[in-house]
C-alpha atoms as a PDB file:
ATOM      1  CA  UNK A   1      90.760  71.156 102.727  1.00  0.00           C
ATOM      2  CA  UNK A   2      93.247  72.794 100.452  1.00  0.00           C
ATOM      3  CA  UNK A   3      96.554  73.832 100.942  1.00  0.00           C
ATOM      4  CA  UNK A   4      99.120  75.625  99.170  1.00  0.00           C
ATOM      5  CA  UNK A   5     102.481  76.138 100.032  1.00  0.00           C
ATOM      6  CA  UNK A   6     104.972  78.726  97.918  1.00  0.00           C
ATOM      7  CA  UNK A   7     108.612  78.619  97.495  1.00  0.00           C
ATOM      8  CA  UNK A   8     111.292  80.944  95.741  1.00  0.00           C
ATOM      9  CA  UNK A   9     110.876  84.222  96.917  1.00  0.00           C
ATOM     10  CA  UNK A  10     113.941  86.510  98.166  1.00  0.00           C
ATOM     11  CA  UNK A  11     116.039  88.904  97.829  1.00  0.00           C
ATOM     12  CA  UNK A  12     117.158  89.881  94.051  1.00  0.00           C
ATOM     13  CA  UNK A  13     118.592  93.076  92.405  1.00  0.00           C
ATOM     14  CA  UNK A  14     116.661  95.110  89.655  1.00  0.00           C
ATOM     15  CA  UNK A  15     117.000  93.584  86.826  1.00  0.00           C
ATOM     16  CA  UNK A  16     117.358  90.224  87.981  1.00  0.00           C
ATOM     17  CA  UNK A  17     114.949  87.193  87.749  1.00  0.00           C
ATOM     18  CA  UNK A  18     113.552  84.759  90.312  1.00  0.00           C
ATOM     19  CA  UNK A  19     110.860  81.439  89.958  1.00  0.00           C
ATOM     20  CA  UNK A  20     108.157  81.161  92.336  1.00  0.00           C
ATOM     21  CA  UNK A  21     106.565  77.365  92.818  1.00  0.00           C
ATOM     22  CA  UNK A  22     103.017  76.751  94.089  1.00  0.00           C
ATOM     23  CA  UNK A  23     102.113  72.914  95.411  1.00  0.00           C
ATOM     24  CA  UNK A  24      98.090  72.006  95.930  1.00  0.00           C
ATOM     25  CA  UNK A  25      97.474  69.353  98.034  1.00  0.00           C
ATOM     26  CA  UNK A  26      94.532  67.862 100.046  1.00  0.00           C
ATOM     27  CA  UNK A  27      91.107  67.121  99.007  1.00  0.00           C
ATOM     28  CA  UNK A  28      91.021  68.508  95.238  1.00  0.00           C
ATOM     29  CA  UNK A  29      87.795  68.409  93.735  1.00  0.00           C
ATOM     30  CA  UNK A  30      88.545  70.743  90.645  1.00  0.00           C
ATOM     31  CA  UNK A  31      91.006  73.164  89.957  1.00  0.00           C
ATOM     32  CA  UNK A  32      89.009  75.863  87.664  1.00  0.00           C
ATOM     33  CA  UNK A  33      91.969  78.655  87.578  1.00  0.00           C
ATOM     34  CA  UNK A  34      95.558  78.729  89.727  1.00  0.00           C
ATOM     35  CA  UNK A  35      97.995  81.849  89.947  1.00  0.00           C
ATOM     36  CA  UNK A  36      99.327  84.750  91.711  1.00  0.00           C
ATOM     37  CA  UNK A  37      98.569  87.843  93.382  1.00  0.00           C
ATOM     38  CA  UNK A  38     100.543  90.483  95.538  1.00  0.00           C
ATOM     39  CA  UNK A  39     100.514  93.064  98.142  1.00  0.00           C
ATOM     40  CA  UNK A  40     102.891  95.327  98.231  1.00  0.00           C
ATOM     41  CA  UNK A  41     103.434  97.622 101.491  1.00  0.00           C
ATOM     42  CA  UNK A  42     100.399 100.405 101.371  1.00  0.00           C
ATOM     43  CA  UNK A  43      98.254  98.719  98.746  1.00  0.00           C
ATOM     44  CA  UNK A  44      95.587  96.987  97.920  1.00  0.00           C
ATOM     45  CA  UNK A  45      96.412  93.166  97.017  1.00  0.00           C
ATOM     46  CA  UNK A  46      96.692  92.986  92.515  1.00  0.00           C
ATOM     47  CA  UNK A  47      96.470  90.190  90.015  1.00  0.00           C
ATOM     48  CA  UNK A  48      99.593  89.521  88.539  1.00  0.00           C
ATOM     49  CA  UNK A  49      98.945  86.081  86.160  1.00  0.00           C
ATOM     50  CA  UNK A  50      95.732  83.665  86.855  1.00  0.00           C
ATOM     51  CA  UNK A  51      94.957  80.769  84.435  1.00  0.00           C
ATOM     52  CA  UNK A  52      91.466  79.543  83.779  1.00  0.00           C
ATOM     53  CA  UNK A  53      92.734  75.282  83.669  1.00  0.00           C
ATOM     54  CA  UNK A  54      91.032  74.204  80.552  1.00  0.00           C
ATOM     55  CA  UNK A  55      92.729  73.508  77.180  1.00  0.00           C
ATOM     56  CA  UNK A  56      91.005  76.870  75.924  1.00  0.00           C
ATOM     57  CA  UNK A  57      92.295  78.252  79.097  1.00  0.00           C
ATOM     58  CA  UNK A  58      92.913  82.228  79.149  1.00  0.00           C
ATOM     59  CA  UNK A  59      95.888  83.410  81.219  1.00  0.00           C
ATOM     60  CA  UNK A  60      95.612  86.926  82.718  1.00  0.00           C
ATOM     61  CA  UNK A  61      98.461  88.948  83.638  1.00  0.00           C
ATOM     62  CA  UNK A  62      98.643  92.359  85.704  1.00  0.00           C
ATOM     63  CA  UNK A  63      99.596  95.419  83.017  1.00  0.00           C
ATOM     64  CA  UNK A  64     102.912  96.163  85.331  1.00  0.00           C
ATOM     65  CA  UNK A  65     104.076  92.504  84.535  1.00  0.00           C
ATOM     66  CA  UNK A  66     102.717  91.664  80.580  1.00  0.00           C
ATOM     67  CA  UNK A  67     106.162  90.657  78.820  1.00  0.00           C
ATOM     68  CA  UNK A  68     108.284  89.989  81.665  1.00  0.00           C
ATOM     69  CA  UNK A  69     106.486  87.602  84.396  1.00  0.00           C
ATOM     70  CA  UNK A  70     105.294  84.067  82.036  1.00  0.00           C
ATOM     71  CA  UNK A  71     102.780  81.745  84.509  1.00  0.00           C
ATOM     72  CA  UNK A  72     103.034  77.677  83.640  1.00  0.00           C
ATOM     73  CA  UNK A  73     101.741  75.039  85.227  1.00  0.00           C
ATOM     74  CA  UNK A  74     102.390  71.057  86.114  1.00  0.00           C
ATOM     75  CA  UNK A  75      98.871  69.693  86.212  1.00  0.00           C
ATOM     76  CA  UNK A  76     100.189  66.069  87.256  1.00  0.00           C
ATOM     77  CA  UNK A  77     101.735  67.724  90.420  1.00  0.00           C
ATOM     78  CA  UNK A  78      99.096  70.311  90.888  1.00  0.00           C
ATOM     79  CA  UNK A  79     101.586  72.923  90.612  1.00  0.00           C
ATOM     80  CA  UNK A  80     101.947  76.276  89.354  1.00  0.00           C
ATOM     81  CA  UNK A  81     105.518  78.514  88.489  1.00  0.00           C
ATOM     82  CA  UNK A  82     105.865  81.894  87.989  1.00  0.00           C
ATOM     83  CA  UNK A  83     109.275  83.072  86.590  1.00  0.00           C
ATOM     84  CA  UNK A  84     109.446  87.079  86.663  1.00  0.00           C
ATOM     85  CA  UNK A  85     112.483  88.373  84.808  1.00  0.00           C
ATOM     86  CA  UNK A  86     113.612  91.603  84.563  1.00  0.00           C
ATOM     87  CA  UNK A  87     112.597  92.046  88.361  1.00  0.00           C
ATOM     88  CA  UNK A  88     112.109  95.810  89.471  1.00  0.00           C
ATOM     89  CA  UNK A  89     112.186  97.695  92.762  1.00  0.00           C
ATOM     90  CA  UNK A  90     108.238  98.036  92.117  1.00  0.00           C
ATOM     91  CA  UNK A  91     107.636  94.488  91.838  1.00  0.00           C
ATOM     92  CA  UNK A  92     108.724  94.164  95.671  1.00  0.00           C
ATOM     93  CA  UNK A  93     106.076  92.465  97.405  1.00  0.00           C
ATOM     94  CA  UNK A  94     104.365  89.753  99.210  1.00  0.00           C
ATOM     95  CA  UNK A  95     103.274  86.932  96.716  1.00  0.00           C
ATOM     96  CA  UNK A  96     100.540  84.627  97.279  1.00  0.00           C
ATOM     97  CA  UNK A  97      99.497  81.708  95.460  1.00  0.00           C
ATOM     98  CA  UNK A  98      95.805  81.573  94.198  1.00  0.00           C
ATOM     99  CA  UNK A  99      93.553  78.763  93.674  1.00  0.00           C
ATOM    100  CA  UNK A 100      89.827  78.628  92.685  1.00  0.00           C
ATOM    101  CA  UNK A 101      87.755  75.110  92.761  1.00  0.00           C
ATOM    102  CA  UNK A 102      84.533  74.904  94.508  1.00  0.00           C
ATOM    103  CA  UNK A 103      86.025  77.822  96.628  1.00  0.00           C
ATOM    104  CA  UNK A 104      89.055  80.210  96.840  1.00  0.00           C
ATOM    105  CA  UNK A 105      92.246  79.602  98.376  1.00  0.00           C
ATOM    106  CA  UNK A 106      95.319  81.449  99.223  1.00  0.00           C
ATOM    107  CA  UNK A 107      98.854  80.219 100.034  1.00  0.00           C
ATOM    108  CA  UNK A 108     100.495  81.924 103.152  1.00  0.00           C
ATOM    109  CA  UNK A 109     102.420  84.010 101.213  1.00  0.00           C
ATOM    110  CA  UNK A 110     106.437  84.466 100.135  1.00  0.00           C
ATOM    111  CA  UNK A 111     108.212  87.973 100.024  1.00  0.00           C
ATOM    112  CA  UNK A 112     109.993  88.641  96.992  1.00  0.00           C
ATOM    113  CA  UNK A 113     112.049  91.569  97.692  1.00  0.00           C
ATOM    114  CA  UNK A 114     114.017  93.939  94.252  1.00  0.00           C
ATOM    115  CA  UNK A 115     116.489  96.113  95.688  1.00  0.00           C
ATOM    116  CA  UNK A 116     118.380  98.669  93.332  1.00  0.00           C
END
């Protein structure tokens, strides 16, 4: 029903920055919170920034990333950005884009890779 499809992961050096995009499309009933998670290689998969889409919205961010990853959104393109800055070898991982209306959703995924 819903799709999402990430762009802007690669390959970066520590202490670099890179932008992440997130497009919705299909059947979209609601959109009650949008953002990002990751898996890195022998864990578990961890929230980095998810915002409840209300104008009291709350956006949560992973402790590892507070202060250097900042989550916005486009609502008229259903479409959601993460730009990490400051990039570290830890923050290697797969990304995946994160939806919740009258279910969840995940994006396929885009590898974002800090070497140092």
């Amino acid at each position: 029903q819903v799709q999402l499809v990430e762009s802007g992961g690669g390959l970066v050096q520590a202490g670099g920055s890179l932008r992440l995009s997130c497009a919705a499309s299909g059947t979209i009933f609601s959109i009650n919170a949008m953002g990002w998670y990751r898996q890195a290689p022998g864990k578990q998969r961890e929230l980095v920034a998810v915002a409840v889409i209300n104008s009291g919205g709350r956006t949560s961010y992973g402790d590892s990333v507070k202060g250097r990853f900042t989550l916005s959104r486009d609502n008229a393109k259903d479409t959601v950005y993460l730009q990490m800055n400051s990039l570290k070898p830890d923050d290697t991982a797969v990304y995946y884009c994160y939806l919740h209306g009258v279910r969840d959703y995940w994006g396929q995924g885009t590898q974002v890779t800090v070497s140092s």
